[in-house]
C-alpha atoms as a PDB file:
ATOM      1  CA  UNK A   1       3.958 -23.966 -18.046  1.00  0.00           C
ATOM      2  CA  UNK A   2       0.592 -24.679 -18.509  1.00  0.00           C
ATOM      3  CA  UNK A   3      -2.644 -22.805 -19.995  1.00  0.00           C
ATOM      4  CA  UNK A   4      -3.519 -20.925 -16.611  1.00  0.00           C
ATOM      5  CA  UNK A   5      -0.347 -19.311 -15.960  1.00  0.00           C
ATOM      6  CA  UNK A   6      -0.021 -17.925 -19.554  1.00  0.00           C
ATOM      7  CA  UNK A   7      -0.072 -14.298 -20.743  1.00  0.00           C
ATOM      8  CA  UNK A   8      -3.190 -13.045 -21.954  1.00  0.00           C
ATOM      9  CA  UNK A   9      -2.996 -11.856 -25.640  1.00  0.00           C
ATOM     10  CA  UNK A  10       0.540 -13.962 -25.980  1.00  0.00           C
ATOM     11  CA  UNK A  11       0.399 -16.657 -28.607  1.00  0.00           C
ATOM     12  CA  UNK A  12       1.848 -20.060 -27.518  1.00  0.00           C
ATOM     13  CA  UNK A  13       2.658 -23.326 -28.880  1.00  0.00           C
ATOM     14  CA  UNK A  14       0.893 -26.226 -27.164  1.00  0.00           C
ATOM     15  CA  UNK A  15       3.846 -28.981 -26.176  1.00  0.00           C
ATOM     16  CA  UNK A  16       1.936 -31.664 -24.543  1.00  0.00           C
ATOM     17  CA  UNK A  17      -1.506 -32.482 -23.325  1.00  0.00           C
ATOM     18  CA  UNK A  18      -1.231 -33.890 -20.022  1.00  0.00           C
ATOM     19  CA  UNK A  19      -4.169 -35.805 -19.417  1.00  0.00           C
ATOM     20  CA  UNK A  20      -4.752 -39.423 -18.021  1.00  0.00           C
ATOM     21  CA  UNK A  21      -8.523 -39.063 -19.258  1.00  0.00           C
ATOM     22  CA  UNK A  22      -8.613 -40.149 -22.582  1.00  0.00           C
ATOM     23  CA  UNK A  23     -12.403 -38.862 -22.975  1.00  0.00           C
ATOM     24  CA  UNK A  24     -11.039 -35.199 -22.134  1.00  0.00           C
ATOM     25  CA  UNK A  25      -7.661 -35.752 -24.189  1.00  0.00           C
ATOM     26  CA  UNK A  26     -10.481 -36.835 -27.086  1.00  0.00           C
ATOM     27  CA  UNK A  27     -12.316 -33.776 -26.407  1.00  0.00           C
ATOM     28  CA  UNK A  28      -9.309 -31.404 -26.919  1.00  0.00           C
ATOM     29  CA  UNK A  29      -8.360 -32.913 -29.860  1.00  0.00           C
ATOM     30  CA  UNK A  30     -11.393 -32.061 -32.035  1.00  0.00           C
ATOM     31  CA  UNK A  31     -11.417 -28.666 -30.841  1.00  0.00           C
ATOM     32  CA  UNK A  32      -7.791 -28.931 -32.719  1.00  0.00           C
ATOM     33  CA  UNK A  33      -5.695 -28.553 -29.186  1.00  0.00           C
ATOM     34  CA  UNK A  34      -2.976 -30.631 -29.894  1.00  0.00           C
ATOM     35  CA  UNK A  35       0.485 -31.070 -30.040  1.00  0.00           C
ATOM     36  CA  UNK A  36       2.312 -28.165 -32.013  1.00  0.00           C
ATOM     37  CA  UNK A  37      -0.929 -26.085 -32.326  1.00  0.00           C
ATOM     38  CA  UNK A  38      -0.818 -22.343 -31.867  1.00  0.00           C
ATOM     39  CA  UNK A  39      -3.005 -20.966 -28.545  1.00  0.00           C
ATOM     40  CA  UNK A  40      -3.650 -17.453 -27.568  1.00  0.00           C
ATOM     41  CA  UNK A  41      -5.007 -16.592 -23.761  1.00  0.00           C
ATOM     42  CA  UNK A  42      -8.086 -13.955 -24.783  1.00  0.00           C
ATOM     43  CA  UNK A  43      -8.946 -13.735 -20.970  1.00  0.00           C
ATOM     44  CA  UNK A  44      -8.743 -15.351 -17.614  1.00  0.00           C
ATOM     45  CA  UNK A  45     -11.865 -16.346 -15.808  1.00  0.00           C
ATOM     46  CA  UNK A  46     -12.302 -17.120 -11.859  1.00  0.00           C
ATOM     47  CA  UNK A  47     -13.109 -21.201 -13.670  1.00  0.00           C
ATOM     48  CA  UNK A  48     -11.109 -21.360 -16.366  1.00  0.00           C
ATOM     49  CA  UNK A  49      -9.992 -19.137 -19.043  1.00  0.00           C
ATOM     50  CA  UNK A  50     -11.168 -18.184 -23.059  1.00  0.00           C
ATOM     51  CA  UNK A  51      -8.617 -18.858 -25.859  1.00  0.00           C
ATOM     52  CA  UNK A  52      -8.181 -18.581 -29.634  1.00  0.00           C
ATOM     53  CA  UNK A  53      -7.524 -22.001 -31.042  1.00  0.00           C
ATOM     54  CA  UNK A  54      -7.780 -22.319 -35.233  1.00  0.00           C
ATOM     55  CA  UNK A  55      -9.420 -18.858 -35.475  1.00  0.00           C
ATOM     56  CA  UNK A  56     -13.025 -20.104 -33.283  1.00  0.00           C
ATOM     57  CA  UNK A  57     -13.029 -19.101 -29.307  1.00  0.00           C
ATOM     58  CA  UNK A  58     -13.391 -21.591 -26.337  1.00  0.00           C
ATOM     59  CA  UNK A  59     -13.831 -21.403 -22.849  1.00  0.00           C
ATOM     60  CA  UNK A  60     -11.424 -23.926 -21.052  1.00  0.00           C
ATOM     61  CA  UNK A  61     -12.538 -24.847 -16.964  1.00  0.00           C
ATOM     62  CA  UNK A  62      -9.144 -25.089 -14.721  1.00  0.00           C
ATOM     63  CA  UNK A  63      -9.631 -29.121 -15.210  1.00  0.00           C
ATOM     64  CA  UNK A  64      -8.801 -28.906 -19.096  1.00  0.00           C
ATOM     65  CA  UNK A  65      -6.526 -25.203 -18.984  1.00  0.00           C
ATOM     66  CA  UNK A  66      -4.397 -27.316 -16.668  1.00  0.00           C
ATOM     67  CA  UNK A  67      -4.278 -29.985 -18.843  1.00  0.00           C
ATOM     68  CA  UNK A  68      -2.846 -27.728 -21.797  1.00  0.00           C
ATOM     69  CA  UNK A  69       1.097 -27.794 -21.164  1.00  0.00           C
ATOM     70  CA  UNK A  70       2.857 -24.961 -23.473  1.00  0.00           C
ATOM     71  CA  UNK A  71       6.315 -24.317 -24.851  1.00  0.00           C
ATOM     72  CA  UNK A  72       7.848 -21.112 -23.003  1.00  0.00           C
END
């Protein structure tokens, strides 16, 4: 499952960031989205969604929420 089809207000664990762009796997990283790393959906958007990562709030376009593969 990835980041778009998750529950809002549901805390997941991220498995795997499935990226072949190494600039956006880069990106995720610093914001702390990695492997292991607790996520919570705050709210889905029509181009992306917002989530809780490390206690700080980011908004995450379809490209990158897609990206985001979590444990069910």
């Amino acid at each position: 499952m990835n980041l778009r089809n998750a529950e809002i207000g549901k805390e997941y664990i991220i498995r795997d960031i499935v990226t072949d762009d190494e600039e956006m796997d880069a990106f995720l990283f610093s914001l702390g989205c990695y492997s292991g790393e607790p996520i919570t959906v705050i709210s889905h958007l029509k181009g992306g969604c917002l989530v809780t990562i490390k206690d700080a709030r980011y908004t995450m376009d379809i490209q990158l929420a897609q990206a985001i593969q979590l444990e069910a």
